[in-house]
Protein backbone atom coordinates (compact mmCIF):
# COMPACT_ATOMS: atom_id res chain seq x y z
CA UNK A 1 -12.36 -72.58 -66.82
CA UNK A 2 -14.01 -75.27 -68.78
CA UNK A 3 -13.01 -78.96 -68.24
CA UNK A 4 -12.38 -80.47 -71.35
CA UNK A 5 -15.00 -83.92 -72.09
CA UNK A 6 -11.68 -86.04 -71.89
CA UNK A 7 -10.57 -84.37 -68.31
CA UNK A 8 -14.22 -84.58 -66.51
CA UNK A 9 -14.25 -88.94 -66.03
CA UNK A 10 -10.18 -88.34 -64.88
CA UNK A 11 -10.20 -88.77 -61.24
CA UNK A 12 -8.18 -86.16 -58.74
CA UNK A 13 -5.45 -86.84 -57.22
CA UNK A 14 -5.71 -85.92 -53.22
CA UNK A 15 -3.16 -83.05 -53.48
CA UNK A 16 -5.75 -81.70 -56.46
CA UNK A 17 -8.32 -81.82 -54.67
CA UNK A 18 -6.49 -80.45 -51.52
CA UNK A 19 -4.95 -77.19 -54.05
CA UNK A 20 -8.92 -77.11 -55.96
CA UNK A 21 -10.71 -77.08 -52.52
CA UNK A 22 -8.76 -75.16 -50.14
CA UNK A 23 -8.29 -77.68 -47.71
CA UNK A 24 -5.39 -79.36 -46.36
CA UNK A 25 -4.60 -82.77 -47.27
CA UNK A 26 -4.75 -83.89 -43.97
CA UNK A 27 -8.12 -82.54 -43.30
CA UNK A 28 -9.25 -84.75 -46.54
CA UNK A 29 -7.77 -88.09 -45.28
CA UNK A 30 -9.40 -86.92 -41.84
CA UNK A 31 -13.03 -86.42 -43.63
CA UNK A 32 -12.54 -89.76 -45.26
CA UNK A 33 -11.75 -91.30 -41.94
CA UNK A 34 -14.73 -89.96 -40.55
CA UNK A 35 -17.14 -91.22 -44.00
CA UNK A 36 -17.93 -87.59 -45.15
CA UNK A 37 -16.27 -88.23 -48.45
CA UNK A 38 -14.66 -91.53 -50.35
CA UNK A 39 -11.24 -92.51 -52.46
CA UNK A 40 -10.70 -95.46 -54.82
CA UNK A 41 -7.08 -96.53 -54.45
CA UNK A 42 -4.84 -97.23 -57.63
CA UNK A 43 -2.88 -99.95 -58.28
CA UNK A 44 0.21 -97.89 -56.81
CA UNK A 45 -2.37 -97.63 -53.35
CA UNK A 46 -2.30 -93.84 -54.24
CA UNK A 47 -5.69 -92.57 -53.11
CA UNK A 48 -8.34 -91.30 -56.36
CA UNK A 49 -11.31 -89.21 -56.05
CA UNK A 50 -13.85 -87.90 -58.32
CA UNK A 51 -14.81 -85.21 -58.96
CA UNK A 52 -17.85 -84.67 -57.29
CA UNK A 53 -15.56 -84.89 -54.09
CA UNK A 54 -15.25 -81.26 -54.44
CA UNK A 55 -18.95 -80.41 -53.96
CA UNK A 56 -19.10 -82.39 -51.26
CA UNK A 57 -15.94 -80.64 -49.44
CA UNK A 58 -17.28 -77.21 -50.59
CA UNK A 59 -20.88 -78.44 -48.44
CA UNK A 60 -18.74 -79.49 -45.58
CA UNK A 61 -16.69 -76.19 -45.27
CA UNK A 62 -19.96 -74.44 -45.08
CA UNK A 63 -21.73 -76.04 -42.63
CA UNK A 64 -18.90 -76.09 -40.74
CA UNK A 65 -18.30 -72.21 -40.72
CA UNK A 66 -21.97 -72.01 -39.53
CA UNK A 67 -21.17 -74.23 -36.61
CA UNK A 68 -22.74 -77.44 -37.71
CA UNK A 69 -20.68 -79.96 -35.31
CA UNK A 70 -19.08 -82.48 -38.17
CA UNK A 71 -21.76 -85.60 -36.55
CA UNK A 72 -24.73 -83.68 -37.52
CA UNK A 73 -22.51 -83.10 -41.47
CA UNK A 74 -22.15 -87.24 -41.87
CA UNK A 75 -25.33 -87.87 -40.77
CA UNK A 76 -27.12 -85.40 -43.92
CA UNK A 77 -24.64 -86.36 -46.18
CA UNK A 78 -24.98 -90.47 -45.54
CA UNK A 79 -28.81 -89.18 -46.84
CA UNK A 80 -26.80 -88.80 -50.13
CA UNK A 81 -26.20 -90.98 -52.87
CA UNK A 82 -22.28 -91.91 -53.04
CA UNK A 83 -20.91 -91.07 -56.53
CA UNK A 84 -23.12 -88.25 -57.43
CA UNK A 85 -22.87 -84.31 -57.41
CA UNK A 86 -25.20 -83.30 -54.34
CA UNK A 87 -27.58 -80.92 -56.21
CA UNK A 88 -29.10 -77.60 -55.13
CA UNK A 89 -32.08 -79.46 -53.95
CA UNK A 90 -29.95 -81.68 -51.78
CA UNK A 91 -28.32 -78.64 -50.58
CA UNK A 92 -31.54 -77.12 -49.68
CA UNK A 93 -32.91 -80.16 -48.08
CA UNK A 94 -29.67 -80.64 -45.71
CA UNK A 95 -29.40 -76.83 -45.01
CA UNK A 96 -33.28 -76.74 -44.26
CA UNK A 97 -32.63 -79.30 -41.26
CA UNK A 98 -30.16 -77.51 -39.67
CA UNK A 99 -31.68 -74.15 -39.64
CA UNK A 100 -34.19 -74.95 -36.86
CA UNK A 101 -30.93 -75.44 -34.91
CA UNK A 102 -29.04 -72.43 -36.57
CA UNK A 103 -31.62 -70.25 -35.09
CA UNK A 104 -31.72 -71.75 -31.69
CA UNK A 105 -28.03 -70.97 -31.43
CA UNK A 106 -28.32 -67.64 -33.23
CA UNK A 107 -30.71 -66.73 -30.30
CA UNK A 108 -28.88 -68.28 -27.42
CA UNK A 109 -25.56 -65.87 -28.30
CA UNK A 110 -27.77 -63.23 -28.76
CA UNK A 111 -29.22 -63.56 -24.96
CA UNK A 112 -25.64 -64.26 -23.80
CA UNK A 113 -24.26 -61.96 -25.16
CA UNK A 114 -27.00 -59.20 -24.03
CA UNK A 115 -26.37 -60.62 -20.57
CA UNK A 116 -23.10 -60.24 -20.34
CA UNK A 117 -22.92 -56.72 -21.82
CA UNK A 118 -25.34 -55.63 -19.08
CA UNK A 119 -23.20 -57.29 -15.99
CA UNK A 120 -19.83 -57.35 -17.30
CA UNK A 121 -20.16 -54.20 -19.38
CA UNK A 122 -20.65 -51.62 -16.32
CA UNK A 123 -17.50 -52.97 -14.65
CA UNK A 124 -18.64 -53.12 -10.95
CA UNK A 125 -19.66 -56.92 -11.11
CA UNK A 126 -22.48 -55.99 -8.07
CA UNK A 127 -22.90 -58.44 -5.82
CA UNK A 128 -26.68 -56.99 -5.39
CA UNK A 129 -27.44 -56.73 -9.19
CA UNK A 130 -25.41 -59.42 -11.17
CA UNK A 131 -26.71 -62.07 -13.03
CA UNK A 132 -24.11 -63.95 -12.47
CA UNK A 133 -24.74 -63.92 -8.35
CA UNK A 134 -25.46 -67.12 -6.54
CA UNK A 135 -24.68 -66.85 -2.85
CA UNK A 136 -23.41 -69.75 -1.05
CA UNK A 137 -23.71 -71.62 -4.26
CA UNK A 138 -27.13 -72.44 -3.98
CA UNK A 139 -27.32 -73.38 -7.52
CA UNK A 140 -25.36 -76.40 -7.26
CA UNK A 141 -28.54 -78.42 -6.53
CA UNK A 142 -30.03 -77.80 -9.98
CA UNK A 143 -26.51 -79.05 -11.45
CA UNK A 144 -23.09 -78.57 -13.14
CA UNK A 145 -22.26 -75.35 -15.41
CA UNK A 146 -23.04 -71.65 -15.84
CA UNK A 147 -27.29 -71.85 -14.18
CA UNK A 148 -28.47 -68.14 -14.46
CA UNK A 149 -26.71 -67.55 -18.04
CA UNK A 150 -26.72 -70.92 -20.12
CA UNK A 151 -30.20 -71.78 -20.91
CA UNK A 152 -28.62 -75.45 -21.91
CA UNK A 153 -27.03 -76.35 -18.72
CA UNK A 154 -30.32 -75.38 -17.31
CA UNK A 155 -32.23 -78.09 -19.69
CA UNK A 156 -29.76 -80.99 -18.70
């Protein structure tokens, strides 16, 4: 669909952009609350956004889906001029920062998920062979959480 030359300087209402970007309207007054994306008001206080709001949802969505906690998604996108499109090579500079942490996490699950397939796969949970064991809760000392199979909790 092409946008005719008088429709592209029209700003959206927040139920268009809601129907345009697949998000609930809630969810938009939420980003907005948290600075990921901004509204003009009318003179009726009705909220107005242009249209470039919708790239910026679309980028949100998407890191989202990959797990990108919505702190590390305002911090990139306050990198970004307000008021214009974010370009490809904005999107490749904010999805080239979180990569390095994409594959961290990508590799952690993996590992997890190996160990557990291993100990909780066979069914017997052996007290002799499981990853999981710690007698008398000796691992306590190092700290709180899951020791032998969250490499995190064993940073902290």
């Amino acid at each position: 669909m092409t946008i005719k030359p008088s429709e592209r300087h029209r700003q959206l209402t927040v139920g268009e952009v809601a129907a345009r970007s697949g998000v609930a309207v809630s969810t938009l007054h939420f980003y907005e609350n948290k600075g990921l994306i901004q509204s003009e008001r009318n003179r009726g206080n009705q909220r107005r956004y242009s249209r470039e709001v919708l790239r910026r949802v679309a980028i949100i969505k998407v890191a989202q889906r990959t797990g990108i906690p919505l702190a590390s998604i305002a911090e990139a996108l306050s990198t970004l001029p307000q008021g214009r499109t974010p370009t490809a090579a904005d999107w490749r500079r904010l999805s080239a920062g979180w990569k390095e942490d994409l594959d961290d996490r990508i590799n952690k699950l993996i590992g997890l998920r190996d160990q557990l397939n291993t100990c909780i796969g066979c069914g017997c949970l052996s007290m002799q062979d499981c990853p999981l064991r710690n007698p008398w809760d000796e691992l306590s000392e190092q700290g709180p959480g899951p020791r032998l199979l969250d490499p995190v909790a064993d940073a902290d």
